[in-house]
Protein backbone atom coordinates (compact mmCIF):
# COMPACT_ATOMS: atom_id res chain seq x y z
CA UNK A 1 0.00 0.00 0.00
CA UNK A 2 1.53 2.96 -0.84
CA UNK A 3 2.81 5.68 2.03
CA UNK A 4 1.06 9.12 2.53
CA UNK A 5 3.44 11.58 4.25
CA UNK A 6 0.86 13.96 6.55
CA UNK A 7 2.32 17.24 8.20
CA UNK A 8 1.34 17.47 12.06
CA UNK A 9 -0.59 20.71 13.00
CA UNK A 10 0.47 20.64 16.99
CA UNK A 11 0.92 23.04 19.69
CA UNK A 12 3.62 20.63 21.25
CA UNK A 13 1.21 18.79 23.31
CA UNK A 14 -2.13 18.39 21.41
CA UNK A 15 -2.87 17.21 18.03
CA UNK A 16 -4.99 19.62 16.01
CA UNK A 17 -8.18 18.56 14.70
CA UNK A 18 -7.13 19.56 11.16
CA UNK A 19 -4.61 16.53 11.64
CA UNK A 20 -6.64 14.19 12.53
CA UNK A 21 -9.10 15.26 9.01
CA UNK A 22 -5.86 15.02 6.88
CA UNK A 23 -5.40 11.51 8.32
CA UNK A 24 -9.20 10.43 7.22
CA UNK A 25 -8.08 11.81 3.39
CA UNK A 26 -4.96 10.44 3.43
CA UNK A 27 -6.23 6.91 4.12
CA UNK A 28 -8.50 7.20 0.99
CA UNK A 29 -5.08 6.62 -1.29
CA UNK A 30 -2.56 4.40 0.77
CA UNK A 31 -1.39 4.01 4.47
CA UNK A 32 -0.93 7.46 6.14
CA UNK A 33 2.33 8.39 8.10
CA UNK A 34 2.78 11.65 10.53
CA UNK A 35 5.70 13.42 10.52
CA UNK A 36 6.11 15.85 13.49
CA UNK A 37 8.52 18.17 14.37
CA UNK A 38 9.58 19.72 17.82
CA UNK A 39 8.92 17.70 21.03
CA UNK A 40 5.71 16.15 22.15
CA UNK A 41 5.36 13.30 19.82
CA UNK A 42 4.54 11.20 22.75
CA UNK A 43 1.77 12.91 23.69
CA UNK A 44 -0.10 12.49 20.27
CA UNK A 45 1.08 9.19 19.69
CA UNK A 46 -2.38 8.43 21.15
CA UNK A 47 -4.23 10.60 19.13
CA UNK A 48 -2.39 9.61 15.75
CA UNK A 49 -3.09 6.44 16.25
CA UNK A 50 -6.96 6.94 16.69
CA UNK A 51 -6.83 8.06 12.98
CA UNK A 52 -5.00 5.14 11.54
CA UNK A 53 -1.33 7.05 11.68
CA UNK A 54 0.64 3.81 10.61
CA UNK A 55 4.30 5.67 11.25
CA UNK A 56 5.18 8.47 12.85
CA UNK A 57 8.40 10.05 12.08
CA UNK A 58 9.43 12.09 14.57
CA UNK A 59 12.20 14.88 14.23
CA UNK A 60 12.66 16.25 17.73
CA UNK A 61 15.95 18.70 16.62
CA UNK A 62 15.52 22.35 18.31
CA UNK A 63 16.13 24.09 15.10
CA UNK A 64 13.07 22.64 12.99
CA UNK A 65 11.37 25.27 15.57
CA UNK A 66 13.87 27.74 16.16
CA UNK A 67 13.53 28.97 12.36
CA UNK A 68 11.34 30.26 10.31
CA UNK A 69 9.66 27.16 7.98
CA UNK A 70 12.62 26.07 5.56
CA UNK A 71 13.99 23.47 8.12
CA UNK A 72 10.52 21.67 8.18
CA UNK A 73 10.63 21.74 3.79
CA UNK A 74 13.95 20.53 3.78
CA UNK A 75 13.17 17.09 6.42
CA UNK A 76 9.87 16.95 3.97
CA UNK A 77 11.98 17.16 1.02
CA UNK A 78 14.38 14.23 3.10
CA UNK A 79 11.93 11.88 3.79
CA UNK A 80 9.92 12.07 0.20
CA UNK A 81 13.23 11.28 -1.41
CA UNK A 82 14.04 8.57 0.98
CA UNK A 83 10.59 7.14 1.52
CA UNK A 84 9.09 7.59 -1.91
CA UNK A 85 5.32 8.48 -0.67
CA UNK A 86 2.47 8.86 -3.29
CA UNK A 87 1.62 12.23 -1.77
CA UNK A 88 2.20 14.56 0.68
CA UNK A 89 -0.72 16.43 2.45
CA UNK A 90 -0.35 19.63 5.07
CA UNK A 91 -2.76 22.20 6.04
CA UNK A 92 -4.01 25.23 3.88
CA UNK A 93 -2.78 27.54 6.54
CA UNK A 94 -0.30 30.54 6.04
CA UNK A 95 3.00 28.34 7.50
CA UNK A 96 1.69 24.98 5.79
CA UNK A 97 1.46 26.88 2.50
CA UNK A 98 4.61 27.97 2.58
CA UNK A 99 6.36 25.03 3.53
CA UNK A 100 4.28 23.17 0.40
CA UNK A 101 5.86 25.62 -1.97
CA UNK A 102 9.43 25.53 -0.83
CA UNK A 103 9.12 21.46 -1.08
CA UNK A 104 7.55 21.58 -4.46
CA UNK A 105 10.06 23.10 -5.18
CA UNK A 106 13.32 20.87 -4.03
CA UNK A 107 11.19 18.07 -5.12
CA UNK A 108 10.16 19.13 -8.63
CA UNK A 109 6.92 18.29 -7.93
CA UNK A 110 3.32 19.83 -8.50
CA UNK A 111 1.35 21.99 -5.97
CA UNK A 112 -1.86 22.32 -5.18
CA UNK A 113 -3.51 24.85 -2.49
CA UNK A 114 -6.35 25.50 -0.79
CA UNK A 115 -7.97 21.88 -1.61
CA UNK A 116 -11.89 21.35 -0.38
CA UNK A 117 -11.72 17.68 -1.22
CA UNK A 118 -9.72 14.75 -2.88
CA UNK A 119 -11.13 12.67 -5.24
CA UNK A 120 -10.20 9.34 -7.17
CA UNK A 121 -6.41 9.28 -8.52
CA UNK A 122 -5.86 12.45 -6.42
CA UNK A 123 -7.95 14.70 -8.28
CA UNK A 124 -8.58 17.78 -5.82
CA UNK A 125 -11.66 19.96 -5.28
CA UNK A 126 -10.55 24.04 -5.36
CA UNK A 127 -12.99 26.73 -5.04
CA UNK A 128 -11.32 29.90 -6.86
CA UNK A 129 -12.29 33.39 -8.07
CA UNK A 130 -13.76 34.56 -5.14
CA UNK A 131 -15.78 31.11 -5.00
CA UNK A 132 -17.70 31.81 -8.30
CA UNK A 133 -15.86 28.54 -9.83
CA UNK A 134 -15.31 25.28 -8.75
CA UNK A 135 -12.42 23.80 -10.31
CA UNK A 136 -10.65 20.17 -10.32
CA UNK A 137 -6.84 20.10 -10.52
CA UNK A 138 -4.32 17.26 -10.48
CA UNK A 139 -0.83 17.46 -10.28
CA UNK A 140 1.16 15.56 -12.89
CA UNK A 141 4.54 15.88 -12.07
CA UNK A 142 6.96 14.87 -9.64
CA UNK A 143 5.21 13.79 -5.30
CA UNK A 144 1.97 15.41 -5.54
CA UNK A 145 1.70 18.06 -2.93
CA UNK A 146 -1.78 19.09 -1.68
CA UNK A 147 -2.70 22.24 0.81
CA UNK A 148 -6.49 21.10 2.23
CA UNK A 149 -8.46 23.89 3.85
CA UNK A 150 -9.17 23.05 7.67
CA UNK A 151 -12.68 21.21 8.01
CA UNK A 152 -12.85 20.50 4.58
CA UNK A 153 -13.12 16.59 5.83
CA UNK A 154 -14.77 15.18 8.85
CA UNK A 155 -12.05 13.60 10.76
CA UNK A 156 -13.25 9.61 11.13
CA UNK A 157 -11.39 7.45 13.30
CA UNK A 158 -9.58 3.89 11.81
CA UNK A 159 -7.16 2.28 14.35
CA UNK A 160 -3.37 3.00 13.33
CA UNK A 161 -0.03 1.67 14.83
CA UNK A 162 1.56 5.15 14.96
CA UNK A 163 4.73 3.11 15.39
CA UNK A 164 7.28 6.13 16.08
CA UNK A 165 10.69 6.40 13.77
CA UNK A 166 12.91 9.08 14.59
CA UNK A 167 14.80 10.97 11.52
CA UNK A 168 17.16 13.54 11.88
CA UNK A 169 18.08 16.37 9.19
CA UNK A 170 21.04 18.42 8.57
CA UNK A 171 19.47 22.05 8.06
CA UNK A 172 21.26 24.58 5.69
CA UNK A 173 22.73 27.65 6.48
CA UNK A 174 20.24 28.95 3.87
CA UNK A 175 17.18 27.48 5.74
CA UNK A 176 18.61 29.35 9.08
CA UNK A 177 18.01 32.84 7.41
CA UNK A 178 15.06 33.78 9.89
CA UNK A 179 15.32 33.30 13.71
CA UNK A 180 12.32 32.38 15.77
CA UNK A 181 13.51 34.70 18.96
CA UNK A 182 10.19 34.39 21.05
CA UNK A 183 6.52 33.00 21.16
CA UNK A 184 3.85 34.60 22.93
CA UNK A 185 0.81 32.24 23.74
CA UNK A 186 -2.31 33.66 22.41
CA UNK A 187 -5.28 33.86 25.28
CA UNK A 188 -7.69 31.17 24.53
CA UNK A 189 -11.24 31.81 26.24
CA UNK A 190 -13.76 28.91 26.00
CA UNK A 191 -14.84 29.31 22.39
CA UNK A 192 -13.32 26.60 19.83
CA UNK A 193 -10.93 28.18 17.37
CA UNK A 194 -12.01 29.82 14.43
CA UNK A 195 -10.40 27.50 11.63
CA UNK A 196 -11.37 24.55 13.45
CA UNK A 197 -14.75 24.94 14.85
CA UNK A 198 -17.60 22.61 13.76
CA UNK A 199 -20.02 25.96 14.43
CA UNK A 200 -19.41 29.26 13.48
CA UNK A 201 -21.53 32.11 14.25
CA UNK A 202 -20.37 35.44 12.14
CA UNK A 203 -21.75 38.97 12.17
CA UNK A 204 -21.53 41.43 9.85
CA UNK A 205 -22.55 45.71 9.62
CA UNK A 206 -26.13 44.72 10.44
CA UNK A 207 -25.08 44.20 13.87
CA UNK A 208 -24.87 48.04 14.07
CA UNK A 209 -21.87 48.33 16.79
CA UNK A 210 -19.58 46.76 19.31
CA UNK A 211 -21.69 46.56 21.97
CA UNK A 212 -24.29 44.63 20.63
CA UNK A 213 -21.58 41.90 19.21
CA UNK A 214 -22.60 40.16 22.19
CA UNK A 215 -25.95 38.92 20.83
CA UNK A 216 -23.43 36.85 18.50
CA UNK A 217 -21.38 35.99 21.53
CA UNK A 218 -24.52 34.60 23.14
CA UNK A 219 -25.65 32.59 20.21
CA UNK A 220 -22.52 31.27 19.92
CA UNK A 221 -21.90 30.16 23.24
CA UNK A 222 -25.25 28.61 23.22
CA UNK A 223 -23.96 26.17 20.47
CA UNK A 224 -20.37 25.87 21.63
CA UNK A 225 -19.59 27.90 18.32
CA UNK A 226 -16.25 30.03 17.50
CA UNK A 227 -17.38 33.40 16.94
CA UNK A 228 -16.39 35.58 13.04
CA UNK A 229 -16.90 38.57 11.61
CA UNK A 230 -17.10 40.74 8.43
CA UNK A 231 -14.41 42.48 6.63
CA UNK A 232 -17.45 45.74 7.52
CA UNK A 233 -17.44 44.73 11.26
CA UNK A 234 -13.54 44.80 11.91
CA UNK A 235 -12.66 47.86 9.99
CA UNK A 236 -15.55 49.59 12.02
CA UNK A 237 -13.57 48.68 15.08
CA UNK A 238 -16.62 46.32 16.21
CA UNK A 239 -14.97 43.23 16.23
CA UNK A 240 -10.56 41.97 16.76
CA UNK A 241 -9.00 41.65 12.79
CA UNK A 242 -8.38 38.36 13.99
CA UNK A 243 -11.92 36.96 13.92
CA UNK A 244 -12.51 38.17 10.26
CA UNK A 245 -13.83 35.85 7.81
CA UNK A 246 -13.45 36.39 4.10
CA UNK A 247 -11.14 36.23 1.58
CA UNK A 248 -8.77 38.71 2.94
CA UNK A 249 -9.22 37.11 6.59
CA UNK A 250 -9.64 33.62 7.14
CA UNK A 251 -11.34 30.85 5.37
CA UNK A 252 -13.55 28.61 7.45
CA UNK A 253 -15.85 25.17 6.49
CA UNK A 254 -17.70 24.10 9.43
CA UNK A 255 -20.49 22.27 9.58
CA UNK A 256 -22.58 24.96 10.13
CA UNK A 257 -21.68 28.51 9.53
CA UNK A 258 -24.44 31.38 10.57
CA UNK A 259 -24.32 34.60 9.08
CA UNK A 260 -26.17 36.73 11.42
CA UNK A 261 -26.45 41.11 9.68
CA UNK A 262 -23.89 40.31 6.73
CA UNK A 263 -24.96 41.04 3.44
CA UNK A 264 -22.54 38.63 1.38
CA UNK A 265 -19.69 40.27 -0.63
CA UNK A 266 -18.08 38.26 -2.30
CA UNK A 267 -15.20 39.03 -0.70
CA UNK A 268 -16.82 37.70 2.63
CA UNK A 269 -18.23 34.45 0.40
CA UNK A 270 -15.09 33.74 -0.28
CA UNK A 271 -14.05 32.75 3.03
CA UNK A 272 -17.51 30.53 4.23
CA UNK A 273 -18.88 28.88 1.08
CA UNK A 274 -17.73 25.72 1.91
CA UNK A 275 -19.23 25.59 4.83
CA UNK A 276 -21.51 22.25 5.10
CA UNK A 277 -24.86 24.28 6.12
CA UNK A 278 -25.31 27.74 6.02
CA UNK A 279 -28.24 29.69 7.78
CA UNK A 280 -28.48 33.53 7.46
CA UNK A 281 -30.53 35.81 9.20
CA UNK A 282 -30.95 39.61 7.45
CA UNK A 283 -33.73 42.22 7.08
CA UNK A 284 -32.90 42.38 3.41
CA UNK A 285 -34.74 39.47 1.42
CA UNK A 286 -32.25 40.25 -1.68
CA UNK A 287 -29.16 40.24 -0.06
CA UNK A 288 -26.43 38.41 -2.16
CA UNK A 289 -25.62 35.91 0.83
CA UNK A 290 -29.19 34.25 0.72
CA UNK A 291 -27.64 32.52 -2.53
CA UNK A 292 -25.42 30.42 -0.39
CA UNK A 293 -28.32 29.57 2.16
CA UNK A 294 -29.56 26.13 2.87
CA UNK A 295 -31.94 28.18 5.42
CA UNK A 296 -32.68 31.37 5.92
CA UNK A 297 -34.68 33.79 7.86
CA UNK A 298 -36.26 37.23 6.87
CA UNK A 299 -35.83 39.33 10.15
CA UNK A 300 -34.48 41.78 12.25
CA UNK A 301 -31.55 40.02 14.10
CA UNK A 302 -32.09 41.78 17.34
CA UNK A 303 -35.77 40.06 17.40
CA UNK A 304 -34.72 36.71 15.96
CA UNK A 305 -30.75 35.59 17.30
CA UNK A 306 -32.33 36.41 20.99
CA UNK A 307 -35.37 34.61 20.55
CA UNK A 308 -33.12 31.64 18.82
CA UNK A 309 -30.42 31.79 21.71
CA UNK A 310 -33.32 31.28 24.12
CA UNK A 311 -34.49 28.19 22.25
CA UNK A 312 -31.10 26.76 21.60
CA UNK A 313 -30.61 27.27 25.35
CA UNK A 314 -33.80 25.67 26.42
CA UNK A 315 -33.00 22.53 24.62
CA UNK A 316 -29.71 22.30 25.93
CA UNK A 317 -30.59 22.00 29.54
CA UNK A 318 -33.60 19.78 28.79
């Protein structure tokens, strides 16, 4: 069965859940294999194994996380020249892009980014143009390297060995060019993350201010949701940049993605189209974002979301 290299997304301790949905693509085409970097292998071996990681190669050297990205392309570019895998597949985020294109390129091998889904003989979904097309690309040359979009696959679990093999690397004085010199640890309240949640509840201009971004904050807490916002609502100061959805924010595919006051530029499509369900509540029965709804609700959103938190709420302690 042929070998299917998979990037680990961890924090050093826990495996991230877009792991654990490259796992349940990779084992579509072959027999999938981790490779993590940085300490803490142990403490996923566990988890890996839950979602049929048959090897883990584990590279515990400093300096794959003491630099800036190039060491962890040059022990990918090690191992797919040494281990000959059918694919490689890392996350569609900023770092796991980047790595992708520095080994497609000391591999010679195609690249694909921002994948939705993978298809027979490798054949990837991509949603482009600001989502207007739907595209299917395949590389043809050289390890095919794919980028997939967190929560574009529910993670399923297949028992694994995740029998751990540990590789070294000689890193270039090239790939030493940019110095990690400190990490600060992001505040995490109770809410999922945004890229990973199952639920996302999003609101856009129509929530009219600041202060009244905690109607969303209710709603979403009443699902165990990750809360986003509009490209509108963080340049008004209403919401932190780092909750912005869209194309120039960050691109999300939950299971169910509610667009509470956002109209649906295409800009902000761009970044929640592939969600699974979407439900939208505006005032506006034309707005362009009731194209992408699989339900939808005519209504002001200061009469419906609390009348909806109270229901949501009800049911949960029942």
């Amino acid at each position: 069965m042929a070998e299917i290299l998979v990037l680990a997304e961890h924090d050093g301790e826990t495996v991230k859940k877009v792991t654990c949905e490259l796992l349940t693509l990779a084992r579509r085409f072959g027999e999938p294999s981790v490779v993590w970097t940085g300490p803490g292998a142990e403490a996923g071996q566990a988890r890996l194994a839950e979602f049929g990681a048959a090897t883990v190669y584990v590279a515990a050297d400093e300096d794959l996380d003491s630099y800036v990205v190039a060491p962890k392309a040059e022990l990918l570019a090690k191992l797919v020249a040494e281990k000959s895998p059918a694919a490689v597949l890392v996350a569609s985020t900023a770092e796991g892009r980047e790595i992708a294109g520095r080994l497609a390129i000391k591999t010679g091998s195609g690249l694909i980014t921002d994948a939705v889904d993978l298809g027979e003989g490798m054949v990837a979904e991509q949603s482009i143009f600001g989502g207007a097309i739907v595209v299917q690309s395949k590389v043809v040359t050289g390890t095919p390297i794919v980028a997939v979009r967190p929560n574009a696959v529910a993670p399923e679990p297949a028992p694994g060995q995740a029998q751990v093999e540990n590789v070294t690397v000689e890193i270039s004085d090239a790939a030493k060019g940019a110095q990690v010199l400190d990490r600060v640890i992001q505040e995490r309240g109770e809410r999922p993350e945004l890229t990973e949640a199952s639920i996302v509840v999003s609101g856009g201009r129509g929530v009219g201010g600041a202060d009244n971004f905690a109607l969303i904050e209710k709603l979403a807490d009443s699902l165990g949701a990750a809360v986003g916002a509009s490209r509108a609502a963080t340049d008004a100061g209403w919401y932190p940049h780092q909750f912005q959805v869209g194309q120039t924010g960050k691109t999300v595919s939950p299971q169910l993605y509610m667009a509470v006051g956002i109209s649906g530029a295409i800009q902000h499509r761009a970044g929640m189209q592939t969600s699974k369900t979407i439900m939208v509540v505006n005032k506006d029965p034309e707005a362009p974002i009731f194209e992408l709804a699989d339900f939808g609700v005519v209504g002001d959103l200061f009469q419906v979301v609390p009348q909806l938190t109270e229901e949501i709420t009800k049911r949960g302690q029942g």
